[in-house]
Structure formats: C-alpha cells, structure tokens
Protein backbone atom coordinates (compact mmCIF):
# COMPACT_ATOMS: atom_id res chain seq x y z
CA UNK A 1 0.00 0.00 0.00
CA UNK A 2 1.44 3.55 -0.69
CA UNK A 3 2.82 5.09 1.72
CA UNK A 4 2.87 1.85 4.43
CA UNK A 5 6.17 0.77 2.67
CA UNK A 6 8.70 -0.28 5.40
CA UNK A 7 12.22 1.91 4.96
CA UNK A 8 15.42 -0.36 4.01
CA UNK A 9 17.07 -1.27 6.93
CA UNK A 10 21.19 -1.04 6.19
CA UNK A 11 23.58 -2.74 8.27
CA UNK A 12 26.97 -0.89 10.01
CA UNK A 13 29.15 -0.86 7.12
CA UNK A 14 27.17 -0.86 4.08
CA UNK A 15 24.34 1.76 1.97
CA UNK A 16 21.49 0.31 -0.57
CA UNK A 17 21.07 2.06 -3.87
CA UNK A 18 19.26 0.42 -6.92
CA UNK A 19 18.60 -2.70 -4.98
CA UNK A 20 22.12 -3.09 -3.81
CA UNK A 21 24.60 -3.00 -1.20
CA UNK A 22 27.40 -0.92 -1.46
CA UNK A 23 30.18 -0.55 1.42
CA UNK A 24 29.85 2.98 3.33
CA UNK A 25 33.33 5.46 2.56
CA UNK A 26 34.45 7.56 4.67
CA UNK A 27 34.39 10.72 3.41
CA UNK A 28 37.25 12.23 4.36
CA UNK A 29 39.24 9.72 2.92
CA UNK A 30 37.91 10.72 -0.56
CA UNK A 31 39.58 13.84 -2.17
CA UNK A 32 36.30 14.07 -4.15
CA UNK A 33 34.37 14.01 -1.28
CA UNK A 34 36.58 16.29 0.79
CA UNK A 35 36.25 18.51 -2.33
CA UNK A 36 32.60 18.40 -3.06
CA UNK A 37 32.02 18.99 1.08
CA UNK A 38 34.10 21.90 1.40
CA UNK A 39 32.17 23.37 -1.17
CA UNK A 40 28.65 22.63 0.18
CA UNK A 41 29.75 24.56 3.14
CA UNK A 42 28.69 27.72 0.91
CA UNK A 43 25.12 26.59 0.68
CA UNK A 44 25.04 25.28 4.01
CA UNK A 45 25.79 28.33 6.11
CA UNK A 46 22.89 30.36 4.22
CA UNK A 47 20.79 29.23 6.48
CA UNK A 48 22.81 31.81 8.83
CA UNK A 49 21.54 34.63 6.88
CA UNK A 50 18.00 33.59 7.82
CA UNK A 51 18.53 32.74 11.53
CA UNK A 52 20.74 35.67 12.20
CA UNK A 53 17.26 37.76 11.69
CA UNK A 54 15.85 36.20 14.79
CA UNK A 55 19.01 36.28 17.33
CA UNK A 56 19.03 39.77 16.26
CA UNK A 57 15.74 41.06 17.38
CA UNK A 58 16.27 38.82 20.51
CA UNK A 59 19.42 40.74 20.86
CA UNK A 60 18.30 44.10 20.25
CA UNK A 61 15.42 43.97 23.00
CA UNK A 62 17.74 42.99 25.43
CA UNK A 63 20.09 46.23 24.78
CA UNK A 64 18.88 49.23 26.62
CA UNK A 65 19.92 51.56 24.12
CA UNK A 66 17.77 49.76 21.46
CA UNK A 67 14.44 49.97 23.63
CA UNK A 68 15.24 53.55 24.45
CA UNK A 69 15.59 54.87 20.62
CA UNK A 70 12.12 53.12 19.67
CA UNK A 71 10.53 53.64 22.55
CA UNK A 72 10.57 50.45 24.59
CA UNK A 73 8.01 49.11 21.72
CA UNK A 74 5.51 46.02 23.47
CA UNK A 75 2.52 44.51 22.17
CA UNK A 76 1.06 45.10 18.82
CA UNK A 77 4.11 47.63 18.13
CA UNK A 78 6.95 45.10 19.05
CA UNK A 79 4.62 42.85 17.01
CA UNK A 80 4.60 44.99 13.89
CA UNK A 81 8.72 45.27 13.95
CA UNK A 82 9.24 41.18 13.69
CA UNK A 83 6.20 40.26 11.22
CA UNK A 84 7.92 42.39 8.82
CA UNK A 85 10.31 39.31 8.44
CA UNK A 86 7.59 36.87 7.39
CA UNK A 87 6.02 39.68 5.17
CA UNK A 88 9.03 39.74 3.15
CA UNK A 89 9.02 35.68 2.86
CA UNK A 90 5.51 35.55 1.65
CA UNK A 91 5.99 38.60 -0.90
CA UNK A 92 8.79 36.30 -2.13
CA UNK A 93 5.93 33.17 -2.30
CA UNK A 94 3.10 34.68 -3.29
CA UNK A 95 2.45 36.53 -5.57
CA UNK A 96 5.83 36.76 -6.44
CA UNK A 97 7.57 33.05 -6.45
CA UNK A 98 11.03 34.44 -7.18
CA UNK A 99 12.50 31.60 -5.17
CA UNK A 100 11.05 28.79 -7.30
CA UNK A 101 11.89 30.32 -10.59
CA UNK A 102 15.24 30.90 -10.07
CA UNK A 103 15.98 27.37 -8.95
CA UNK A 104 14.20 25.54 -11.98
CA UNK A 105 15.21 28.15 -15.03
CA UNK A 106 18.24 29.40 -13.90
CA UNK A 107 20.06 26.84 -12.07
CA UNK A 108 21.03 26.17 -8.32
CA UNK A 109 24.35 27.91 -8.29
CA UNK A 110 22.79 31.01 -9.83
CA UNK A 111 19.84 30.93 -7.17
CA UNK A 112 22.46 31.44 -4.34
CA UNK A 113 24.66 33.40 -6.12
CA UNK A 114 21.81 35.94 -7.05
CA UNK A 115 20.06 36.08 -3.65
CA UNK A 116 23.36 36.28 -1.97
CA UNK A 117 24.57 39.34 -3.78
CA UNK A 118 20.73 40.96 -3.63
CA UNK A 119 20.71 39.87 0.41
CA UNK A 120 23.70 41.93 0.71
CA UNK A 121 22.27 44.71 -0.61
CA UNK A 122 19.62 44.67 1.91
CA UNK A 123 21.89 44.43 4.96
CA UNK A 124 23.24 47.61 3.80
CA UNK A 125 19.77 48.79 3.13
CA UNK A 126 18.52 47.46 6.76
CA UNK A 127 21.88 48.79 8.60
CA UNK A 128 21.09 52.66 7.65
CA UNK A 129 17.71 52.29 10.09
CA UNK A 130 20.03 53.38 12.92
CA UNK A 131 18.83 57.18 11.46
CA UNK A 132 15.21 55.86 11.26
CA UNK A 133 12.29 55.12 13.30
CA UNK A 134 10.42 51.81 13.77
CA UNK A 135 8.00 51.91 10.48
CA UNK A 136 10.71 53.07 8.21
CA UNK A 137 13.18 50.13 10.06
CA UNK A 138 10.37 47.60 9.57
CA UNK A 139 9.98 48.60 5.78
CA UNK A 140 13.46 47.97 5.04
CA UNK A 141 13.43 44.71 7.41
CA UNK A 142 11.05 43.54 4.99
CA UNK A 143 12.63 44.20 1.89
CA UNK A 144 16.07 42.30 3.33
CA UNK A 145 13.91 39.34 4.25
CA UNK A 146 12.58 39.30 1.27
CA UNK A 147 15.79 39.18 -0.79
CA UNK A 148 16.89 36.19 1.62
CA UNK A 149 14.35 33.78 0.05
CA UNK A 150 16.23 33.56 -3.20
CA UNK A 151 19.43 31.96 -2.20
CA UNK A 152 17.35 29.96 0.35
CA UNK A 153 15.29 28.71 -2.32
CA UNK A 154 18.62 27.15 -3.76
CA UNK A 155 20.86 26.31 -1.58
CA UNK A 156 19.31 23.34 0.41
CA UNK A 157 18.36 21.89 -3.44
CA UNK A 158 21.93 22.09 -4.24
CA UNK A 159 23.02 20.31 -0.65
CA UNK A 160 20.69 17.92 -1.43
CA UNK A 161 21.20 16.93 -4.90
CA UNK A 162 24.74 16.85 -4.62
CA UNK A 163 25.64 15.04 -1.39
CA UNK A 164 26.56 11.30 -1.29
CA UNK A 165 23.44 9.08 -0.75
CA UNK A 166 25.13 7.91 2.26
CA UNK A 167 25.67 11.44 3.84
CA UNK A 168 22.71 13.18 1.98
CA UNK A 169 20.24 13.45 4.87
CA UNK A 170 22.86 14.18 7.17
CA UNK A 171 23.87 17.62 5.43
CA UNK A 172 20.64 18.72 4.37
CA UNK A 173 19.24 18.38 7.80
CA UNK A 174 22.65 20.17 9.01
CA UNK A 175 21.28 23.02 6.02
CA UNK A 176 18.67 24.17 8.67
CA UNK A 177 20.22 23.70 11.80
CA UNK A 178 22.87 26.52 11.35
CA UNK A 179 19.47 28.85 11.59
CA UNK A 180 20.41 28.60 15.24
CA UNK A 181 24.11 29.24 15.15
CA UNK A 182 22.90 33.08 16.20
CA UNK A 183 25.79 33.93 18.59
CA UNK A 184 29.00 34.08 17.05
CA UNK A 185 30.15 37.91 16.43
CA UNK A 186 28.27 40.09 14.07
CA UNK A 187 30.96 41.42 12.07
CA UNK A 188 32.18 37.89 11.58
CA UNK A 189 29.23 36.93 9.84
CA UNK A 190 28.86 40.35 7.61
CA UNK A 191 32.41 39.65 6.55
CA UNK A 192 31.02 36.09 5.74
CA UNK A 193 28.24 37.46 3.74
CA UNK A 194 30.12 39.16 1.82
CA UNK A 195 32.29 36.31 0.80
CA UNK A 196 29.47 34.22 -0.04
CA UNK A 197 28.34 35.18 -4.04
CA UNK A 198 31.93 35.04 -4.90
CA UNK A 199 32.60 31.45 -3.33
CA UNK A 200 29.32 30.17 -4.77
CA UNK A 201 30.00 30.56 -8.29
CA UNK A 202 32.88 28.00 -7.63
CA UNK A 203 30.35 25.35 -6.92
CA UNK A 204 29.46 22.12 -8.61
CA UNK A 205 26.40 23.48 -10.78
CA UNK A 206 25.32 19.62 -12.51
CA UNK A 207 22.63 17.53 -10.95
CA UNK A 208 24.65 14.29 -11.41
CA UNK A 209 28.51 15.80 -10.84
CA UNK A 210 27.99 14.00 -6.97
CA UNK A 211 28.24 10.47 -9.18
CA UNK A 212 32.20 11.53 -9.52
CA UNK A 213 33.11 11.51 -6.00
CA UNK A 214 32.86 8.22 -4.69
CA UNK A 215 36.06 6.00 -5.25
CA UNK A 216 33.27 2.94 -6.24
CA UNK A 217 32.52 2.85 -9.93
CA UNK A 218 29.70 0.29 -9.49
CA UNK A 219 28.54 2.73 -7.02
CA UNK A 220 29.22 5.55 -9.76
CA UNK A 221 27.10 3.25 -12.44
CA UNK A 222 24.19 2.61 -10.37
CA UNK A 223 23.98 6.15 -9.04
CA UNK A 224 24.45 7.51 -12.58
CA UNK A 225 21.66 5.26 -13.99
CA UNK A 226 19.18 6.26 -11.40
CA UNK A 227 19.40 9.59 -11.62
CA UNK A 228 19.59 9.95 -15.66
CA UNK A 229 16.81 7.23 -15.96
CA UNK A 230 14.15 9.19 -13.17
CA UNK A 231 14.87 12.88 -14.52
CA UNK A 232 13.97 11.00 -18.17
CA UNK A 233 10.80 9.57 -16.75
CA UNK A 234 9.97 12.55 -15.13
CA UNK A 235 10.10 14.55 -18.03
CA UNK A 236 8.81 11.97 -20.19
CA UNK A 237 5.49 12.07 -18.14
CA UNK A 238 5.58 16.02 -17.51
CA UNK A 239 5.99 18.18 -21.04
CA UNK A 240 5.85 21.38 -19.67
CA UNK A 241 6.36 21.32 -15.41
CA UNK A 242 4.00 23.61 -13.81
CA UNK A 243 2.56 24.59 -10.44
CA UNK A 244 -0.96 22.42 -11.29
CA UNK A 245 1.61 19.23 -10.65
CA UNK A 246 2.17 19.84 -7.42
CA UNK A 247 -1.24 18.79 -6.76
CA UNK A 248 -1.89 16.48 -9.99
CA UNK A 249 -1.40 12.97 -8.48
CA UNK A 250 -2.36 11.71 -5.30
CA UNK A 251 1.16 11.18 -4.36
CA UNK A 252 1.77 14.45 -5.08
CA UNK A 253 -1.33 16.19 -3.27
CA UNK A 254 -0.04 13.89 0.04
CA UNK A 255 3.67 15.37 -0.48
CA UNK A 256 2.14 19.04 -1.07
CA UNK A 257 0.24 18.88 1.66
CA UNK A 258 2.77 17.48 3.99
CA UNK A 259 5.55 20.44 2.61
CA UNK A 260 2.63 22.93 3.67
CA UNK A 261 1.93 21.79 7.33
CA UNK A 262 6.31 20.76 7.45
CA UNK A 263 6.40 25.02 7.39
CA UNK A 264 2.83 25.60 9.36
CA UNK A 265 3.76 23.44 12.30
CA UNK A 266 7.61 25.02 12.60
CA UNK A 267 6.05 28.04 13.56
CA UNK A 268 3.20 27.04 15.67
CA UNK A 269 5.15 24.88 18.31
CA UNK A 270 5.51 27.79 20.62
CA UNK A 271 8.96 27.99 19.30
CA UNK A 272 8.32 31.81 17.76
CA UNK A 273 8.18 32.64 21.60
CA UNK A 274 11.73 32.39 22.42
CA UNK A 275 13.02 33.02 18.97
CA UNK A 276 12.07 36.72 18.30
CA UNK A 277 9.70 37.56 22.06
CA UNK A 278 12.09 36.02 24.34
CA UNK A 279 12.45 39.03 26.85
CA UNK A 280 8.88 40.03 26.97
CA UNK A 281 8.44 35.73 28.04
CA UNK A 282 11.49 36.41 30.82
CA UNK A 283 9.65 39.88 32.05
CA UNK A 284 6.42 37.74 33.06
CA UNK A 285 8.50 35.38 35.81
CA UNK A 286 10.57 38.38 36.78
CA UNK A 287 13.91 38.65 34.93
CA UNK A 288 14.31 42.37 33.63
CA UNK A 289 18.28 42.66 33.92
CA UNK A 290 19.58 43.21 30.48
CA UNK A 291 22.64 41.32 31.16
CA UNK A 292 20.50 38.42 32.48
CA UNK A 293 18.26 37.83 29.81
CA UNK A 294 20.82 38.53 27.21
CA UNK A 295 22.92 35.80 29.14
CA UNK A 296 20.12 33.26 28.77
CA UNK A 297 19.60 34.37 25.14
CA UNK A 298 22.95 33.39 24.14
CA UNK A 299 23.04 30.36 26.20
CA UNK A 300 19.41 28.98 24.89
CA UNK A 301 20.92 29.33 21.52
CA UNK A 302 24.13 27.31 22.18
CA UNK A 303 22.13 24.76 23.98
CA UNK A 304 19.75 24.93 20.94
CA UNK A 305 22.74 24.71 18.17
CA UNK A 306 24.20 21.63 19.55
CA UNK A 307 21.17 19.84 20.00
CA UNK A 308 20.07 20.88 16.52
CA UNK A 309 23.17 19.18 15.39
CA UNK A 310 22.98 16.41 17.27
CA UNK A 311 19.79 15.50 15.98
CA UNK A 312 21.13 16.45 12.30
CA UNK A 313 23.80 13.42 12.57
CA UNK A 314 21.20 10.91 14.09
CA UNK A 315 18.72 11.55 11.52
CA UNK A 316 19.21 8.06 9.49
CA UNK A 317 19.93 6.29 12.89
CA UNK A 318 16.31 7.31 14.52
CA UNK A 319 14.13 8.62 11.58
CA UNK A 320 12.47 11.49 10.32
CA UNK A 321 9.07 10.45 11.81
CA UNK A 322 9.70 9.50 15.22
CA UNK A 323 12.22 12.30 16.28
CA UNK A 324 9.61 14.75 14.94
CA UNK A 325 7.25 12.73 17.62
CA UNK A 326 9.68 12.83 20.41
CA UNK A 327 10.26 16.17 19.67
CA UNK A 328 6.42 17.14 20.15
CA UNK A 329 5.41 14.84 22.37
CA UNK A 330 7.97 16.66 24.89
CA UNK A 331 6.87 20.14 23.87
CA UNK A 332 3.59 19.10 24.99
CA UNK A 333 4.40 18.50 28.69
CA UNK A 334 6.27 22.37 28.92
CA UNK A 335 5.59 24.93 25.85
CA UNK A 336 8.46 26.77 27.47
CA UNK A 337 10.92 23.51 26.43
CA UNK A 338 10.40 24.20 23.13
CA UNK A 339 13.78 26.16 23.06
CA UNK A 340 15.33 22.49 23.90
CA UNK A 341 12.57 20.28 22.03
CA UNK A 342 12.15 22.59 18.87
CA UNK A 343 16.32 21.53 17.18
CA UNK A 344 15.62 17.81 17.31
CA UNK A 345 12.89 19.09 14.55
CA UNK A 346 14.87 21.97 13.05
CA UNK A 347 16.67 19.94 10.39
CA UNK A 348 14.04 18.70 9.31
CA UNK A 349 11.41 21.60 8.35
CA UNK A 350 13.58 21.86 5.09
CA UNK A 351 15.29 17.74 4.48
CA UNK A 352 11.96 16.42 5.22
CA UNK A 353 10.01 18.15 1.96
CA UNK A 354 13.37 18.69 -0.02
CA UNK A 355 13.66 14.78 0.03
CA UNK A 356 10.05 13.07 -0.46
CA UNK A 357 9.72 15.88 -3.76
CA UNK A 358 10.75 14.63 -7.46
CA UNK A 359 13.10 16.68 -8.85
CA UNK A 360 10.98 18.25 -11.77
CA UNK A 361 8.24 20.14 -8.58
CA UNK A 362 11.24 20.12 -5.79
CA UNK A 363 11.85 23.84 -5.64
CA UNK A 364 8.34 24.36 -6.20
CA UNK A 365 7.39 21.66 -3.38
CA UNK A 366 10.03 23.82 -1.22
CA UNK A 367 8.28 27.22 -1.78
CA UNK A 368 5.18 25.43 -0.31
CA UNK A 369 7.24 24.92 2.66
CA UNK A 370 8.00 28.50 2.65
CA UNK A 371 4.51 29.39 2.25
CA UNK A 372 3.62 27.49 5.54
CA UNK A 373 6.45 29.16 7.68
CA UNK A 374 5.23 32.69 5.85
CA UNK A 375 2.16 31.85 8.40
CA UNK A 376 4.37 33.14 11.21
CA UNK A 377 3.21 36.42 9.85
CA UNK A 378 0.44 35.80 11.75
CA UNK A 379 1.96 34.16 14.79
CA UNK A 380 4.56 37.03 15.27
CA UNK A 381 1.85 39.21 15.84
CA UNK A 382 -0.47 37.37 18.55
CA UNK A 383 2.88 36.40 20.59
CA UNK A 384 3.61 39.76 21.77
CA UNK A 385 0.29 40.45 22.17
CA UNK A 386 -1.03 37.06 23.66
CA UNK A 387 2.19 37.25 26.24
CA UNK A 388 1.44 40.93 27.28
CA UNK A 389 -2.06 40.46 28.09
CA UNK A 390 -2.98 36.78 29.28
CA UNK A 391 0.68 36.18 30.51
CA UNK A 392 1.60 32.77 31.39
CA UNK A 393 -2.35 31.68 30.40
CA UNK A 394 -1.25 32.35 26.89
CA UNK A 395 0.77 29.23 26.77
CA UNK A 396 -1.90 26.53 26.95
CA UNK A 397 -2.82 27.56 23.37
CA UNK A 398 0.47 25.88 22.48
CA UNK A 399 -0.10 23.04 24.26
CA UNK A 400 -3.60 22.88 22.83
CA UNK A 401 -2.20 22.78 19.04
CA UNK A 402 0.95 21.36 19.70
CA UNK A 403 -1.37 17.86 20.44
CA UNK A 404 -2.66 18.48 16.74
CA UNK A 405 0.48 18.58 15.44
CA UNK A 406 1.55 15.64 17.42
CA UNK A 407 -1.55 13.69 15.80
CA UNK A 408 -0.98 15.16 12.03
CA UNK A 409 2.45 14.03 12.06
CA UNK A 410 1.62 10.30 13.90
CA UNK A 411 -0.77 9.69 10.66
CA UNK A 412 0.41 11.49 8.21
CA UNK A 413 4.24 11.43 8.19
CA UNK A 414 6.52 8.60 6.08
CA UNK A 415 9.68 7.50 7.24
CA UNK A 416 12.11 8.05 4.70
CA UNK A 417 15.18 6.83 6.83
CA UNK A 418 18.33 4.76 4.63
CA UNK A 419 16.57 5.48 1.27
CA UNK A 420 18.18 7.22 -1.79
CA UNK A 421 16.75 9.84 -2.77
CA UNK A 422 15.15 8.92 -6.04
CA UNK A 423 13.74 5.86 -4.71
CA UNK A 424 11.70 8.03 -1.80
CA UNK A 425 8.82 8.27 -4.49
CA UNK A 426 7.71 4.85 -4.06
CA UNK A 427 6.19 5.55 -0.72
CA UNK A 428 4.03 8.35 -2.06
CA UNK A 429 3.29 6.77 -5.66
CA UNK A 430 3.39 2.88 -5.25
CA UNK A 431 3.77 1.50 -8.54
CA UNK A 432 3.41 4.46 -10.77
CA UNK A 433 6.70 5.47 -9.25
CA UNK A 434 9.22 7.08 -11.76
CA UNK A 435 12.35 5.56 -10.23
CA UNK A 436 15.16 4.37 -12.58
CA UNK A 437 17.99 1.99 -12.01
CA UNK A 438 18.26 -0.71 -10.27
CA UNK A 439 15.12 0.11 -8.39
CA UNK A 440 12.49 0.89 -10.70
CA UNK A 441 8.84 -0.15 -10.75
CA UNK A 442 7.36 -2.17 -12.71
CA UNK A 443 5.39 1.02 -14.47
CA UNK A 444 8.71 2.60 -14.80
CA UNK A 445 10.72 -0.38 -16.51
CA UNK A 446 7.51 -0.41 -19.22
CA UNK A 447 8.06 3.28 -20.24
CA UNK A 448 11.69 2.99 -19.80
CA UNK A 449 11.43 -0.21 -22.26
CA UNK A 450 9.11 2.20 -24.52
CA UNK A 451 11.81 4.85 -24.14
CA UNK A 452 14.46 2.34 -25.52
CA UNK A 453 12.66 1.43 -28.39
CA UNK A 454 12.19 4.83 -29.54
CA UNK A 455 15.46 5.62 -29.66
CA UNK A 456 16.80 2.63 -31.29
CA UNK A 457 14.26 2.87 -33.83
CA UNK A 458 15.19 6.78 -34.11
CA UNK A 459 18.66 5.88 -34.67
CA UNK A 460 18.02 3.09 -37.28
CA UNK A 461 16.17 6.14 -39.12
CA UNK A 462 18.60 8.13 -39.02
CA UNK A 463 21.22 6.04 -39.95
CA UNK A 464 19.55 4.90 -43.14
CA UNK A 465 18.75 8.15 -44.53
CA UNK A 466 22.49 8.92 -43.69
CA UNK A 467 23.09 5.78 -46.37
C-alpha cells in the first residue's frame, strides 16, 4: 500500500542504492568528497543569513539603548517590527515566487549566487535604520527578508542533490540547523556574507557531478543510472512542469500537503516565543536585567545549536518520523521547552520536503514549505500580544495545538530513513513510481522499455537516410 512501505534497513558498514549494497566510505578519505564537502559549506551556512534575523531582534530587546531609541516598543508595536520578516518571505511566495523560478530556469548555483549578492544589498539597506524610526526600520526589514528567500530557495536543493546518498540526509538536515548558530560575532558573519556570491560561483552546478566523487565505480554506475533514468521519466510524463503538478497525483497532493503543514507546524510549536519575544516571556516570571536575559539568550541558543546538530547526525539512525514525535510529544508536557525540544525538529522543516519531492516540482514543493512558515506572519503578531495580556495563560494555546500537530504528524508522516533519494517516491506513488535503475517499478521499466525502443528505432532512421 502507498505510503505503508517499510524503509530499508542497512547494516553498520554498508548503503542500498538500486537494490544493492554498497560498502559505506568515509568521506574524508575521498579527495572528491573532501572537495565536493568543502564546497557545500557555501550553501550550508545560508541558512545563517535567515537565523541571524531572529538572534538579532532577541538581541536588540535585550540592549537598553535599542528599547530607548524606539521607545521600549511592546505589544502590537513590538509585534509589527518582527512580522515584517515573514512579510518579506511571503511577498517572495506569493504573488511573487522568485525563489522557485530561479531554482528551476536558472540553475542552483545562480539561485544562491543571485540572492546572496541581492541579500547583501539589503543588509546595507537594513543597517542605515540606525537614522530611522520603527516603520521606516520595519519597511526595510522587509525588503532584506525578502531578498533572503532567493538563495534559500537554492541552496538546500543544491546540498541535497549533490551530497553522497550515504551522507545526503545528514547535510541537508545540518542546512537548517545553522538557523540557530545566532551567537558568534556580528561582524564575523557580515564579513562572511560578503564572501558568499563570490565562493558560490565556484560550486558544482550539474545535478549528477555527486556520481564523480565516490572512489566505487559500481557505485558511480548505479547512481548515474538512477538519476539519468528518473529525470527521463519525469520529463517523459511532464511536457511542460507547472505549479498544477504539485497537486496532480495523489502522491503528489499527500507530499504538497505534507511540505505545507512541514512550514505551518515550525512556527506554531511555541517555538516563535523564544526566537524573536524572548524578553517580553522572561519579564512575566521576573527577569528584567539586560545582562540576564541577554545571558540566557545566548546560552538557549548554544544549547539549541548543539542539540540541533545532534539531531542532524542521528537523523538516518532514529528517523524522520519519530524524532519529529519525540520532539512534540515533549513540547507538549512544557511549551516553554520548546527552546530544547524545537532543534531535534529543526533539520528537518527543510530535508523532510526537499527529500520526499521529485526533482521536476522540488523547488516548487520547497516554496510550499515557505509558504507554511510565511504563516508566522500571523503568529509574530499574537505572541507579543497574547504574552502581554494573558501572561503565562497564553501558553496553553500551544499546548492545545501542539497535540494536533503531534496527531498530524503520527498519521500522516513517512519514514524516509536509509533510502536514496530517487527511490523516496515509491512511498508516495506505489507502482506508478518514476524511479530508474536498479530500483524501478514495474510502471517505470515499461516506459523505460518504450523509451528504448524509440530511440533505437530513431537511430536506425537516421542512420539509413544517412546511407
């Protein structure tokens, strides 16, 4: 039945791919590998860019000179600085899917490239609101934000489409996790932005050019099949790739759906209260020193980090599904743990729908997922507001939804755990699967049969009117 298939179980020193076992390499015993992962660090630290927004604000409340120049701002004010974030991430959604476009017409390497060189531009843009007051700083906020989406619209594709199957989920769930490395210095991480668009255009741009660096050449073959035989199917089955696919199939409805709520839920859990309204939270139990809560801002975000990346290396070892239900099930006993129960899940608000989406609606899929954490436009705003007036009471609504997120993800979810990436489609499409390889359907080896044909017969044509 789709969707109840059981993921392949791999033993200690060995990966499946194509319907067979391959010993694991070590990767930094591969100078392809070592290559190809140095690079990735690029796309992997743009994450930064996005999570540097929210230790910021957290930051900035906790400095007394902030509060006094705008006017110790609480409530629906405070609100309207920090929503300006997800304004600028649903302007880059809908109506305007800049993210998306990029990606599929232009390329990867020219998605990060681009929004890294345009996210620059609105740092600087941001950085002159030291002269301005709160609605002209929120304006430009949004318009930085904004820019953002672009290169994070790319980056995690390229991460995952060129990582080793063995070490794919592993990266791309490390791709979200450095949202929370927040606390290393500023001007480190300006310097590092700047950087960024030139060092991108030295990476890999090719789909495939991960099939060159493992030291296995049946590994190489089998990988190289897959791929080339699925992207054929997919495009043999899709003319002309458009938004209607994303809801077209069945499989694909479950996997839209499922990138939707993967967004929805990450900023429901309660965790938008200690990621941009932490010191309002610490003024309701009696903590006003500015050194104090900025000392338990940093710390939460360490704390946060490591678990983050804990849970990014244990991701094929436990599963998508059930540390997403650990995760929530714990939130659900103490909305305040969510600063220590919200990593485990971090990783995977952008692996999870990168992974279970075909390549020809994956950075479409993705700007679903973006649509769903847009939602936080809405959530930024009743947090302040929520925290200021009902106080502690104000967390119970967490718990409350928190249990329907706990339920959603129990019967909805698929665990994905130890399979390649191309193969992931079989849980969501049975049969009618377009996997190549080694592991296709039975659908897929018909068409691919079909496909064969074809082209012999095309080049018997040809070669007699050559004669």
């Amino acid at each position: 039945m789709v969707g109840k298939l059981a993921a392949p179980s791999e033993s200690k020193g060995t990966f499946t791919l194509g319907n067979q076992t391959f010993p694991k390499v070590t990767w930094w015993r591969e100078p392809g590998l070592r290559t190809l992962y140095a690079l990735l660090v690029i796309p992997l630290i743009t994450s930064m860019v996005n999570g540097y927004d929210g230790s910021m604000m957290n930051a900035l409340q906790t400095s007394e000179q902030w509060q006094n120049y705008f006017g110790h701002p609480r409530g629906s004010l405070l609100a309207f600085y920090n929503l300006s974030f997800a304004l600028g991430q649903l302007i880059a959604v809908i109506p305007f899917p800049f993210p998306a476009t990029i990606a599929d017409k232009l390329g990867r390497r020219s998605g990060v490239v681009i929004g890294s060189i345009i996210a620059i531009i609105g740092v600087a843009i941001q950085s002159a609101s030291i002269n301005c007051k709160l609605l002209t700083a929120a304006i430009r906020r949004q318009y930085a934000d904004q820019t953002v989406m672009i290169d994070h619209g790319s980056a995690p594709l390229m991460v995952t489409e060129l990582a080793h199957t063995q070490h794919r989920a592993r990266l791309t769930a490390i791709y979200n996790s450095t949202w929370l490395q927040q606390t290393s210095d500023h001007q480190h991480k300006q310097r590092l932005g700047l950087a960024h668009p030139f060092a991108a255009a030295s990476l890999p741009s090719g789909y495939t050019n991960c099939s060159h660096m493992a030291s296995s050449r049946d590994y190489v073959q089998a990988s190289f099949v897959e791929i080339k035989e699925t992207l054929a199917l997919e495009k043999e089955f899709a003319s002309r790739i458009s938004w209607m696919d994303l809801i077209s199939t069945p499989g694909n409805r479950k996997r839209t759906l499922i990138c939707y709520l993967q967004g929805f839920f990450s900023q429901w859990c309660g965790n938008g209260l200690v990621s941009y309204y932490l010191v309002p939270v610490l003024e309701t139990i009696g903590i006003t020193s500015s050194s104090e809560q900025a000392g338990l801002n940093g710390g939460l975000q360490i704390w946060n980090f490591i678990v983050a990346m804990w849970a990014s290396f244990n991701i094929d070892r436990f599963g998508r599904r059930p540390m997403r239900l650990i995760a929530d099930g714990r939130s659900l006993w103490n909305t305040l743990t969510c600063g220590s129960d919200t990593p485990p899940r971090q990783g995977l608000v952008i692996a999870y729908p990168i992974e279970i989406l075909p390549y020809e609606i994956r950075a479409k899929g993705l700007s679903v997922t973006f649509f769903g954490v847009s939602s936080s436009l809405l959530n930024q705003y009743i947090n302040p507001v929520g925290v200021e007036n009902a106080g502690w009471k104000f967390y119970i609504f967490y718990d409350v939804f928190l249990t329907v997120i706990f339920v959603v993800v129990y019967f909805l979810w698929v665990e994905t755990k130890n399979t390649p990436l191309e193969e992931i489609a079989k849980y969501f499409d049975g049969e009618e699967a377009k996997i190549g390889g080694g592991a296709s359907t039975s659908t897929a080896a018909a068409v691919l049969d079909q496909m064969r044909a074809k082209e012999e017969l095309r080049g018997d044509t040809e070669h007699l009117e050559t004669a």
